[in-house]
PDB file of N, CA and C in Angstrom:
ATOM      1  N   UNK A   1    -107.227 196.465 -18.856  1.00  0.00           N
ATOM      2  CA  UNK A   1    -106.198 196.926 -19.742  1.00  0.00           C
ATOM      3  C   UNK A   1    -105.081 195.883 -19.706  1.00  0.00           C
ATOM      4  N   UNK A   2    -104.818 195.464 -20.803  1.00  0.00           N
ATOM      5  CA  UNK A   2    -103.947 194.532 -20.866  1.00  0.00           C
ATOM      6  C   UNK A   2    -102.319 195.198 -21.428  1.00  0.00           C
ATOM      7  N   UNK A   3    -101.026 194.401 -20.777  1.00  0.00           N
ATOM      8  CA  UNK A   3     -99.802 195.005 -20.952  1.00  0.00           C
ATOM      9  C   UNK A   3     -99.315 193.449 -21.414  1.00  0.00           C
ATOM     10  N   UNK A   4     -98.274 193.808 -22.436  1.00  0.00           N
ATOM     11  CA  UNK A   4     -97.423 192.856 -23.157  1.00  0.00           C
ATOM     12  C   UNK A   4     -96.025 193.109 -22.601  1.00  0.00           C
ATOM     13  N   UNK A   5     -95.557 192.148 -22.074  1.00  0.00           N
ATOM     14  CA  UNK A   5     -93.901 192.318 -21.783  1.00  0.00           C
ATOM     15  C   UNK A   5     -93.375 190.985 -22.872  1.00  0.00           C
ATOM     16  N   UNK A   6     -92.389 191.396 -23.289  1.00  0.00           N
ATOM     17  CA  UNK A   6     -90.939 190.323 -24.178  1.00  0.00           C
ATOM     18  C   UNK A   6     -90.089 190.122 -23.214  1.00  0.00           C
ATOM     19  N   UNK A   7     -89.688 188.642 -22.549  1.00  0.00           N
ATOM     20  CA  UNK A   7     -88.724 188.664 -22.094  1.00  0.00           C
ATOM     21  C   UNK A   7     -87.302 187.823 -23.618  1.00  0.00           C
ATOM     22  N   UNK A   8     -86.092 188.231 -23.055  1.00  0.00           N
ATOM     23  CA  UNK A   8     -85.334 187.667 -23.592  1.00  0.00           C
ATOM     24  C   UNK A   8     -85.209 187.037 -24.319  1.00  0.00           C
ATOM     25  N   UNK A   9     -86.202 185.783 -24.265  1.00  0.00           N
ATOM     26  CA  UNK A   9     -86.420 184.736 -25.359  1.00  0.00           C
ATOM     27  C   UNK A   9     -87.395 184.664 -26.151  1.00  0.00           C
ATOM     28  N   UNK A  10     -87.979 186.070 -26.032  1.00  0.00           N
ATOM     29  CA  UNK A  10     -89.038 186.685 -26.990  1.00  0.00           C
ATOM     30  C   UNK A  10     -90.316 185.743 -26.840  1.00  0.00           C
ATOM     31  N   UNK A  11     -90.825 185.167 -25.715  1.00  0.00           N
ATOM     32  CA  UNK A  11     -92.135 184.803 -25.226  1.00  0.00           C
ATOM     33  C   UNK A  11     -92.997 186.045 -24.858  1.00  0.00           C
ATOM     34  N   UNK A  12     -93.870 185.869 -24.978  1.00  0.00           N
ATOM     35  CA  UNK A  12     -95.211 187.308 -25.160  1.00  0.00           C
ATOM     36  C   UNK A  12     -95.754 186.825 -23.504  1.00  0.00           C
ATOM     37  N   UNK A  13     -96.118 187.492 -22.541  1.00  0.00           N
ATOM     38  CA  UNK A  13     -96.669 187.842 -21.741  1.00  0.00           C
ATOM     39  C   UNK A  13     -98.187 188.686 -21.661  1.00  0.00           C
ATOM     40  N   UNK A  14     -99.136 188.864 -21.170  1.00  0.00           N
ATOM     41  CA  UNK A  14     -99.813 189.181 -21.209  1.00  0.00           C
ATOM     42  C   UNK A  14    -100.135 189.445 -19.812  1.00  0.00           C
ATOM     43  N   UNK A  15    -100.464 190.701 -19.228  1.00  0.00           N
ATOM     44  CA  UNK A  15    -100.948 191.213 -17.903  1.00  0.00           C
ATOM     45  C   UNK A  15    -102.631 191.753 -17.739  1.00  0.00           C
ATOM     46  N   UNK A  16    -103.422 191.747 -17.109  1.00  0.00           N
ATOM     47  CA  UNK A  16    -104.184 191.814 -17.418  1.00  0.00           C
ATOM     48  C   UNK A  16    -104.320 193.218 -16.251  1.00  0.00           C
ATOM     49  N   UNK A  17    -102.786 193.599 -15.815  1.00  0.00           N
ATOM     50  CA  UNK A  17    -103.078 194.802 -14.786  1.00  0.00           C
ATOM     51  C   UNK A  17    -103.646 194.948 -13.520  1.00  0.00           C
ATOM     52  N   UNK A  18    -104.171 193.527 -13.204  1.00  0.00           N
ATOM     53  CA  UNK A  18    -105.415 193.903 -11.687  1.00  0.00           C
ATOM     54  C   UNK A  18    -104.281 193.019 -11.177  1.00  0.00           C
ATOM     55  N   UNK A  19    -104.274 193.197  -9.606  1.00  0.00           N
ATOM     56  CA  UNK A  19    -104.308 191.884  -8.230  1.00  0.00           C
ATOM     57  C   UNK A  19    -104.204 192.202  -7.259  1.00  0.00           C
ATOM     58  N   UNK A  20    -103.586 192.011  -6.339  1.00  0.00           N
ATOM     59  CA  UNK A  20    -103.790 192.260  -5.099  1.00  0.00           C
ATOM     60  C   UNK A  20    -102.843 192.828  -4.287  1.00  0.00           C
ATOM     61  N   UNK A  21    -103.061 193.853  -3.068  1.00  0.00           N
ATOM     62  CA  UNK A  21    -102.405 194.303  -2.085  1.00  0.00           C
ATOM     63  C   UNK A  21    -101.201 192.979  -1.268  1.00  0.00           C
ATOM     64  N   UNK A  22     -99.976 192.525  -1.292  1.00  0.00           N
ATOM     65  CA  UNK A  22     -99.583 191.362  -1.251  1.00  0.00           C
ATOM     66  C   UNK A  22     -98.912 191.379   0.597  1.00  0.00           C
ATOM     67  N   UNK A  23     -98.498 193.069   0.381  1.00  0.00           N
ATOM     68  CA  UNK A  23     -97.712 193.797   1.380  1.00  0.00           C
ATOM     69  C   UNK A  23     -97.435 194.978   0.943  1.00  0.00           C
ATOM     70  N   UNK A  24     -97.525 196.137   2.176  1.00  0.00           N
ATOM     71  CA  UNK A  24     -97.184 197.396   1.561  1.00  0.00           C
ATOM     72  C   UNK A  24     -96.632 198.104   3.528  1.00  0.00           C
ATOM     73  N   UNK A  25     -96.223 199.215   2.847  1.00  0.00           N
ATOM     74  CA  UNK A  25     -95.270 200.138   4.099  1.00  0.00           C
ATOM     75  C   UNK A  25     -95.770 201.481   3.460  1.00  0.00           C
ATOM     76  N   UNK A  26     -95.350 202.598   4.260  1.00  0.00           N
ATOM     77  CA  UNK A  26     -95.265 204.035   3.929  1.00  0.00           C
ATOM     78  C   UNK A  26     -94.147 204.279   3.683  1.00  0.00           C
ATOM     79  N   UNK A  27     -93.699 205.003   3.115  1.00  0.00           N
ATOM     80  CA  UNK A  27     -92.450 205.431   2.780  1.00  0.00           C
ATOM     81  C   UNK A  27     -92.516 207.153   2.972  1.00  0.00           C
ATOM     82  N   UNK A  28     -91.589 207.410   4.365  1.00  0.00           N
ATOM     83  CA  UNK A  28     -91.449 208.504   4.769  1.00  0.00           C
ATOM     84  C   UNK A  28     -89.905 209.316   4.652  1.00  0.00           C
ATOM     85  N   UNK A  29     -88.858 208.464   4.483  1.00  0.00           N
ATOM     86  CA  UNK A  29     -88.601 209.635   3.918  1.00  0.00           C
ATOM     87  C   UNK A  29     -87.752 209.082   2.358  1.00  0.00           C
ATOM     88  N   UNK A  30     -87.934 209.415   1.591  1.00  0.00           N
ATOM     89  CA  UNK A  30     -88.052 209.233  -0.010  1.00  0.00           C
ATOM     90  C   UNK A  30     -86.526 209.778  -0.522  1.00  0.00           C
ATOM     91  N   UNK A  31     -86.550 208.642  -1.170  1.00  0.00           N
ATOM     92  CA  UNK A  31     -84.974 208.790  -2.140  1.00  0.00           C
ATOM     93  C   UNK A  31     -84.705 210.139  -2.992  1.00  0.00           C
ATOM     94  N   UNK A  32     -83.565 210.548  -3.149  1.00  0.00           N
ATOM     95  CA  UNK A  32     -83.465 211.587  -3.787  1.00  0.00           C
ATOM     96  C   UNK A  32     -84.377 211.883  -5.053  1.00  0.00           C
ATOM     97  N   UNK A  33     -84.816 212.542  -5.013  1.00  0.00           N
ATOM     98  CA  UNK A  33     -86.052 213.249  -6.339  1.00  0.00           C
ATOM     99  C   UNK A  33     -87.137 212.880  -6.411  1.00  0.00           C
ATOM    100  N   UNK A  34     -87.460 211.907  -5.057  1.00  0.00           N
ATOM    101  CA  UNK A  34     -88.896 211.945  -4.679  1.00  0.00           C
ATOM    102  C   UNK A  34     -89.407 212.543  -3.396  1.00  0.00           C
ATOM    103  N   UNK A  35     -88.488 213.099  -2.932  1.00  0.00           N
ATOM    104  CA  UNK A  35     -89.224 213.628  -1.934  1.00  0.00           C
ATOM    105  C   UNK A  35     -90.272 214.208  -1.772  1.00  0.00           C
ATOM    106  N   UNK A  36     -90.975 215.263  -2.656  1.00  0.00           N
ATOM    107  CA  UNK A  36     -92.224 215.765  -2.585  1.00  0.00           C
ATOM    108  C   UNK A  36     -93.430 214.888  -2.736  1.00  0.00           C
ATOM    109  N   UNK A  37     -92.868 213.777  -3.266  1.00  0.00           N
ATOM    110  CA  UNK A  37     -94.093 212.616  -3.000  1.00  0.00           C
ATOM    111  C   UNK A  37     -94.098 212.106  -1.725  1.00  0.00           C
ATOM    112  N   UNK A  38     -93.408 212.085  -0.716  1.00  0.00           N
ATOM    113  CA  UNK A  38     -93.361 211.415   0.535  1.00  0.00           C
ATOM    114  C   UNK A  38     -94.092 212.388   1.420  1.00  0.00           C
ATOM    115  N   UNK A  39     -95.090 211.308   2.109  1.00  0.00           N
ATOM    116  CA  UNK A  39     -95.059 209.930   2.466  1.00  0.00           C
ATOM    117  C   UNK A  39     -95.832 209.503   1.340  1.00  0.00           C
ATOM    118  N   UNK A  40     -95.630 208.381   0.912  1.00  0.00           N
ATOM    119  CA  UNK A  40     -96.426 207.756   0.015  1.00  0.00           C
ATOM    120  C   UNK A  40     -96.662 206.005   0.220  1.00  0.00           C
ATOM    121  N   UNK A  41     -97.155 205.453  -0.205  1.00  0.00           N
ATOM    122  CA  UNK A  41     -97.595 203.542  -0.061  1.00  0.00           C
ATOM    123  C   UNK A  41     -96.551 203.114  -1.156  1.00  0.00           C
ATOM    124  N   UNK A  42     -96.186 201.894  -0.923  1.00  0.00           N
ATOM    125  CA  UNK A  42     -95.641 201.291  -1.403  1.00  0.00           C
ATOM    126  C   UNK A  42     -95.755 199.866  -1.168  1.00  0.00           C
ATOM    127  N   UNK A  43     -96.237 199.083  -2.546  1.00  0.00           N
ATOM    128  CA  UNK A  43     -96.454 198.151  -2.224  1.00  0.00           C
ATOM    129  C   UNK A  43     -96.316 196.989  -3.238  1.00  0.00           C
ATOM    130  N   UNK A  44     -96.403 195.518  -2.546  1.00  0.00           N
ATOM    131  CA  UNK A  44     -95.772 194.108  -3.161  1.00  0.00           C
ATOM    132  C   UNK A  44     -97.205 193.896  -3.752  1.00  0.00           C
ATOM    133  N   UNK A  45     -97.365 193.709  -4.924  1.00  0.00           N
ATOM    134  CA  UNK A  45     -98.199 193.963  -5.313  1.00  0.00           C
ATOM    135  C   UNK A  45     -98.546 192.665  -6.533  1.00  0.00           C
ATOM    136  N   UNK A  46     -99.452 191.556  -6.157  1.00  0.00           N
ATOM    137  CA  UNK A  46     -99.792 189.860  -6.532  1.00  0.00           C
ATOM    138  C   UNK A  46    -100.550 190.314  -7.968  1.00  0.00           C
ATOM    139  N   UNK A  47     -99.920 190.077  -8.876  1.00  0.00           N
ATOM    140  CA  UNK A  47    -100.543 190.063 -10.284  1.00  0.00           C
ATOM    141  C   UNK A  47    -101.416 188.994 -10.277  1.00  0.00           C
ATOM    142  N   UNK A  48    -102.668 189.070 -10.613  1.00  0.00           N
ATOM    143  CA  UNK A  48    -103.130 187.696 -11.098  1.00  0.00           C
ATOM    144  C   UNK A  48    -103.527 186.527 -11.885  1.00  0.00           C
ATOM    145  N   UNK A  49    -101.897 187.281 -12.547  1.00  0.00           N
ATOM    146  CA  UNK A  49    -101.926 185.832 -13.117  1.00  0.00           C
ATOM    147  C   UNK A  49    -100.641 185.163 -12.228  1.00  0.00           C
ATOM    148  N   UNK A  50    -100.291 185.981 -11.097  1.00  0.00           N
ATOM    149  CA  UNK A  50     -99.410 184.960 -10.415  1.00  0.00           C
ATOM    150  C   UNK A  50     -97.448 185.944  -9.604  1.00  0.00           C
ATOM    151  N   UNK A  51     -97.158 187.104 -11.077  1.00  0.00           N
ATOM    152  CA  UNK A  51     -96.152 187.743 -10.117  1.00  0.00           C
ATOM    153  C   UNK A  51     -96.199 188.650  -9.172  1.00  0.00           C
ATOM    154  N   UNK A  52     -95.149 188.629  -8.316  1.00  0.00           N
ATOM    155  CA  UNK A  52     -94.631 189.795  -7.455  1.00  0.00           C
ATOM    156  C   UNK A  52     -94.398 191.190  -7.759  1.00  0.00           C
ATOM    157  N   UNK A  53     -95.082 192.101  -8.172  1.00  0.00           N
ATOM    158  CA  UNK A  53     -94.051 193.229  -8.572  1.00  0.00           C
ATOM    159  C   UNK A  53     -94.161 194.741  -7.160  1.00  0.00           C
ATOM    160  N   UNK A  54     -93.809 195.367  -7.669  1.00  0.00           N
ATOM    161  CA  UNK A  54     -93.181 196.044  -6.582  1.00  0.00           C
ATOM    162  C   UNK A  54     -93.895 197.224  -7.053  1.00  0.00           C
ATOM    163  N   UNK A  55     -94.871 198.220  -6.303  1.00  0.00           N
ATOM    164  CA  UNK A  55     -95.287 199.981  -6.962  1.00  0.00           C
ATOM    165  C   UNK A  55     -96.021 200.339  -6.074  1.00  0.00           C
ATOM    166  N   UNK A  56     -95.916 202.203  -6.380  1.00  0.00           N
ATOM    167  CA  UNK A  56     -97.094 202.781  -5.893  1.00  0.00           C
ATOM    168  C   UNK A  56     -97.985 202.559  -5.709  1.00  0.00           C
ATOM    169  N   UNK A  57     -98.866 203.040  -4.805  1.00  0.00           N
ATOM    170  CA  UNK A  57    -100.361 203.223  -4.658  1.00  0.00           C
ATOM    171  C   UNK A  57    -100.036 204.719  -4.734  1.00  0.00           C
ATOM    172  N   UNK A  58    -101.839 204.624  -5.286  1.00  0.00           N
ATOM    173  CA  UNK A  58    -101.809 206.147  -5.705  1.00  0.00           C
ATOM    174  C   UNK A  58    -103.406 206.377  -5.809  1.00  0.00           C
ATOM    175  N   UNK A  59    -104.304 207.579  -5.951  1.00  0.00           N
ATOM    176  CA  UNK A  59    -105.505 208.540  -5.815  1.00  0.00           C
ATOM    177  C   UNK A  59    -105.803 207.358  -4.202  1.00  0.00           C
ATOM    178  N   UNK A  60    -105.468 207.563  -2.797  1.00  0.00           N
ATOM    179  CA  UNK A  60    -105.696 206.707  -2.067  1.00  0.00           C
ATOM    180  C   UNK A  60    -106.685 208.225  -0.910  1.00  0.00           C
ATOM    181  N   UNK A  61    -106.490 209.234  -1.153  1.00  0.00           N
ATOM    182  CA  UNK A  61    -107.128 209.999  -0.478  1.00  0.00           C
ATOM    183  C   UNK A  61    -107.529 210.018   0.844  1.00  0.00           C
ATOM    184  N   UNK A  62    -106.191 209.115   1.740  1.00  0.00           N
ATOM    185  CA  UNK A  62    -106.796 208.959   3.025  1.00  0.00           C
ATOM    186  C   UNK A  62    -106.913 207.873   3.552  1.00  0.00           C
ATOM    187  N   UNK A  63    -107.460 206.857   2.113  1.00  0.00           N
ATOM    188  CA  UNK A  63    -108.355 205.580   2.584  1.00  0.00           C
ATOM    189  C   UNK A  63    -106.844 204.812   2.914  1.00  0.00           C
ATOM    190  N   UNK A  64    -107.423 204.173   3.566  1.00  0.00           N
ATOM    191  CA  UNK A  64    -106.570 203.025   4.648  1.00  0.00           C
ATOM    192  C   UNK A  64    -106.448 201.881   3.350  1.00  0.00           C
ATOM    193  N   UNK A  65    -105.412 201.247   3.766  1.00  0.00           N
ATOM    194  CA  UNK A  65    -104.793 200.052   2.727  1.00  0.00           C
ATOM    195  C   UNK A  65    -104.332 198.815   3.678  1.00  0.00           C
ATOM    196  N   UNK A  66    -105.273 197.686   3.458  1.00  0.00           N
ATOM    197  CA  UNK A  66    -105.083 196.563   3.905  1.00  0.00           C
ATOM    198  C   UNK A  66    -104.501 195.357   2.795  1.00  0.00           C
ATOM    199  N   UNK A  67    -103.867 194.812   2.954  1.00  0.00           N
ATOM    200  CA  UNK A  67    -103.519 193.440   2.584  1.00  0.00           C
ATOM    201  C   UNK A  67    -104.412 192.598   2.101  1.00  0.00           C
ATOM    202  N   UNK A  68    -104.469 192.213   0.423  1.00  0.00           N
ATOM    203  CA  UNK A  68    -105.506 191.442   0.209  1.00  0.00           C
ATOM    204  C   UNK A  68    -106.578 192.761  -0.987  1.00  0.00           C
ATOM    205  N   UNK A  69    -106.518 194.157  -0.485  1.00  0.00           N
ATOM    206  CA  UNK A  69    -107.393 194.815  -1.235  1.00  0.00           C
ATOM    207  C   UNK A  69    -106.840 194.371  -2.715  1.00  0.00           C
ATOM    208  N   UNK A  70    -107.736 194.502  -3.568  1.00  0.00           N
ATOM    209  CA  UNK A  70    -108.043 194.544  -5.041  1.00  0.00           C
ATOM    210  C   UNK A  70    -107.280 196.056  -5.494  1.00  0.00           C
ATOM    211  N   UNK A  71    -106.119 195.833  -6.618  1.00  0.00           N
ATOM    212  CA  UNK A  71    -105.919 196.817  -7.202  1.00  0.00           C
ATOM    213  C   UNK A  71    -105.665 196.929  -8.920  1.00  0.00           C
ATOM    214  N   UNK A  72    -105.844 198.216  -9.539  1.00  0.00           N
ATOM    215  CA  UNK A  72    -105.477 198.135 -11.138  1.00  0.00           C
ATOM    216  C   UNK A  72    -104.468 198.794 -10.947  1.00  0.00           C
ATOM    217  N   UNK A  73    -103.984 198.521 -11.993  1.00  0.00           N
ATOM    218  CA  UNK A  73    -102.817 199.296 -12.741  1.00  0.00           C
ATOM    219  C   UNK A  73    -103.472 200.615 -13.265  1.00  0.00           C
ATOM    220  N   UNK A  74    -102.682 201.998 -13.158  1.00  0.00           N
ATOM    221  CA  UNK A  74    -102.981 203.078 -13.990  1.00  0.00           C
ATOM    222  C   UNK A  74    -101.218 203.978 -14.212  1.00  0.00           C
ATOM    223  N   UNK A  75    -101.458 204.772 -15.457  1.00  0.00           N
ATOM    224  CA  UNK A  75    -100.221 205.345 -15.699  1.00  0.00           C
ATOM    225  C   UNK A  75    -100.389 206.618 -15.242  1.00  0.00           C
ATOM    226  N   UNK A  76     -99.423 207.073 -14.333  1.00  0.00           N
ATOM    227  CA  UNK A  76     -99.556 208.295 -13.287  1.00  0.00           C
ATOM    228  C   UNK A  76     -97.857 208.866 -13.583  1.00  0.00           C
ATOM    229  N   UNK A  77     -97.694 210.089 -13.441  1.00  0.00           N
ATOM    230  CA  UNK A  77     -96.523 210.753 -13.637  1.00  0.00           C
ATOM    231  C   UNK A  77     -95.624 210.360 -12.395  1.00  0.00           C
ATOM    232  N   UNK A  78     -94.441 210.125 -12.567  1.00  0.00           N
ATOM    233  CA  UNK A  78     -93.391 209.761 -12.010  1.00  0.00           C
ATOM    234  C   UNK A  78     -92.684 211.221 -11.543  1.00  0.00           C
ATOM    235  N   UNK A  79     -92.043 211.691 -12.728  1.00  0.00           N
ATOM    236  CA  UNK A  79     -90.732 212.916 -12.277  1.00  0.00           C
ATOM    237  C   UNK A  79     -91.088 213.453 -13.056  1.00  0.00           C
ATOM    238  N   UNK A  80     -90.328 214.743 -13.092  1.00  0.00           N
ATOM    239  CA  UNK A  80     -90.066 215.705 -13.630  1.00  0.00           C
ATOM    240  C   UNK A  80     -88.284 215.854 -14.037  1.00  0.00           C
ATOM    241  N   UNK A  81     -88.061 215.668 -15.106  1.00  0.00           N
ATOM    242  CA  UNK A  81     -86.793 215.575 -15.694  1.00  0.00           C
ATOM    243  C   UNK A  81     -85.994 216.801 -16.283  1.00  0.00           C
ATOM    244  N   UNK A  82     -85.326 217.424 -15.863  1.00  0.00           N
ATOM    245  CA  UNK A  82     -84.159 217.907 -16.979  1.00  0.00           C
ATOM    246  C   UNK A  82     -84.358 219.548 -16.746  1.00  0.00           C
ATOM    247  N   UNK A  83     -84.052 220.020 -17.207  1.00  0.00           N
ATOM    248  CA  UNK A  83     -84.563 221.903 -17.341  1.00  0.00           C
ATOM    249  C   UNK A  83     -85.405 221.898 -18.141  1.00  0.00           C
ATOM    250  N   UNK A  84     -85.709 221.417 -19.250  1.00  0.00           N
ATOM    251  CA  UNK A  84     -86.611 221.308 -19.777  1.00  0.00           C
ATOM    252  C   UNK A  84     -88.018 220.742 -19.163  1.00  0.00           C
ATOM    253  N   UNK A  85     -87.789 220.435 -17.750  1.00  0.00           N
ATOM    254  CA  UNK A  85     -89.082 219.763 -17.537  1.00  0.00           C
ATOM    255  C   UNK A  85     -89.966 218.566 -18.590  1.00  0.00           C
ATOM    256  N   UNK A  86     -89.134 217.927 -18.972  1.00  0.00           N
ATOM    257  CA  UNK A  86     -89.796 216.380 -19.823  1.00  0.00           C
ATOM    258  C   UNK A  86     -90.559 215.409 -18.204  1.00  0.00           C
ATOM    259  N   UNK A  87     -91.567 215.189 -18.356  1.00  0.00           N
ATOM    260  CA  UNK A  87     -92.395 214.713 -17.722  1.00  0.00           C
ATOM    261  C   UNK A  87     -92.126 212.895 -17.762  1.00  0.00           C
ATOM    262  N   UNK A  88     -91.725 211.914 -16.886  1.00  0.00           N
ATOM    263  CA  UNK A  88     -91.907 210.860 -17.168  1.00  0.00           C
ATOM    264  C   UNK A  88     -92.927 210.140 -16.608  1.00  0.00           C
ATOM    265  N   UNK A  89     -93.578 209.307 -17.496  1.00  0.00           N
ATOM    266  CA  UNK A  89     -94.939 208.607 -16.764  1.00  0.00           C
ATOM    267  C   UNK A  89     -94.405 207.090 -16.720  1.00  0.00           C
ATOM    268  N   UNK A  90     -95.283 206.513 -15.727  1.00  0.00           N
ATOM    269  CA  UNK A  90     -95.126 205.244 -15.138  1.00  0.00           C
ATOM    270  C   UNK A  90     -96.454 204.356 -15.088  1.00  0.00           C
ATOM    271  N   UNK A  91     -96.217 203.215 -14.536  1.00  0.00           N
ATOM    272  CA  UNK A  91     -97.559 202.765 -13.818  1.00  0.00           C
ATOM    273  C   UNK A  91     -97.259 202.832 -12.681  1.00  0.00           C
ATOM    274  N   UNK A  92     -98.587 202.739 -11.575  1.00  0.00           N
ATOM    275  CA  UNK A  92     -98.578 202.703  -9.765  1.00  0.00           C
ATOM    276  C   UNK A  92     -99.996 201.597 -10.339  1.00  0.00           C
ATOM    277  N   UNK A  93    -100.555 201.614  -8.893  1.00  0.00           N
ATOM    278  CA  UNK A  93    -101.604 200.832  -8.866  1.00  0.00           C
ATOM    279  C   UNK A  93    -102.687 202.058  -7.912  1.00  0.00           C
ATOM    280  N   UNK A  94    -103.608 201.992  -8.137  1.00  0.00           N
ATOM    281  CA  UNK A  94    -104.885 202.576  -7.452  1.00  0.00           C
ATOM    282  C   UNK A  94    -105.673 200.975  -7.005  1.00  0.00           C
ATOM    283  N   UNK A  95    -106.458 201.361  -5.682  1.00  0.00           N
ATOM    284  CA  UNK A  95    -107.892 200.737  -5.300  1.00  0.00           C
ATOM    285  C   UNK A  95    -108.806 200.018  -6.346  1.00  0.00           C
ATOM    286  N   UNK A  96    -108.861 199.108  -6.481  1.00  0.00           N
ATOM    287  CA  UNK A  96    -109.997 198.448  -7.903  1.00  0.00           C
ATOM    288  C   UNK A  96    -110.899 199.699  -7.988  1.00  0.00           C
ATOM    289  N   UNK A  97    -112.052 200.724  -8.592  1.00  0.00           N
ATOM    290  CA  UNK A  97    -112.678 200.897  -8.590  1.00  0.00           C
ATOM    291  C   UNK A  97    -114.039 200.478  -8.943  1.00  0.00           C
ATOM    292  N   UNK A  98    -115.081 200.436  -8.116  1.00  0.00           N
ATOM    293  CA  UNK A  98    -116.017 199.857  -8.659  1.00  0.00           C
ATOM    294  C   UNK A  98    -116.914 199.893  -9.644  1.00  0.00           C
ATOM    295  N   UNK A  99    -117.233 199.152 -10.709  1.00  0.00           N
ATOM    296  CA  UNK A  99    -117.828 199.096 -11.533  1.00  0.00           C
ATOM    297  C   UNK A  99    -119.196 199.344 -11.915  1.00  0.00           C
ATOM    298  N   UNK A 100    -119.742 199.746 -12.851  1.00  0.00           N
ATOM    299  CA  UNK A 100    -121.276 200.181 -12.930  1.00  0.00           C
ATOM    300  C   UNK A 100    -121.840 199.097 -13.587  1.00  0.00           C
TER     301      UNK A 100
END
C-alpha cells in the first residue's frame, strides 16, 4: 500500500508502508487519553525507502518484538473523541505478515 505525503514545496513522496523494527520500548504508563491502551510497543520505525518515523505496534498478541523485524503499515483506531464518540483512525505498524 502505497502513501503520498506533500511536503511544503509540493514534492510528491511516495511510501511504500513496509520497514523495519529500528528501536522500540513498552510504554507503561500512557499519556492522558491513552491509557487504556497501555502497555503498548512503541516504536522507531526504518521506512524503506530510508526515514525514521515514530508508531505503534499493534495485533502483536504476545509475540515478542526484536529489532530488525519486518513491519507494514495498517490504519487502526486511535481515540475516541468528543460526546459524540467520533472515532479517529491512524496508522501503527503490525509484524510483516506472511504471504501466500
Amino acid at each position: 500500500m502505497a502513501t503520498t505525503q506533500q511536503s511544503p514545496n509540493r514534492e510528491t513522496f511516495a511510501f511504500a508502508g513496509t520497514g523495519e523494527v529500528f528501536s522500540f520500548t513498552t510504554v507503561q504508563e500512557a499519556p492522558q487519553g491513552f491509557e487504556s491502551q497501555a502497555p503498548y510497543v512503541l516504536a522507531l520505525v526504518k521506512l524503506d525507502e530510508g526515514p525514521l518515523i515514530t508508531a505503534q505496534l499493534t495485533d502483536l498478541d504476545g509475540e515478542a518484538v526484536a529489532i530488525g523485524d519486518r513491519v507494514e503499515m495498517v490504519t487502526r483506531k486511535l481515540a475516541t473523541e468528543g460526546s459524540t464518540g467520533v472515532i479517529i483512525y491512524g496508522y501503527k505498524f503490525r509484524k510483516l505478515l506472511p504471504r501466500a
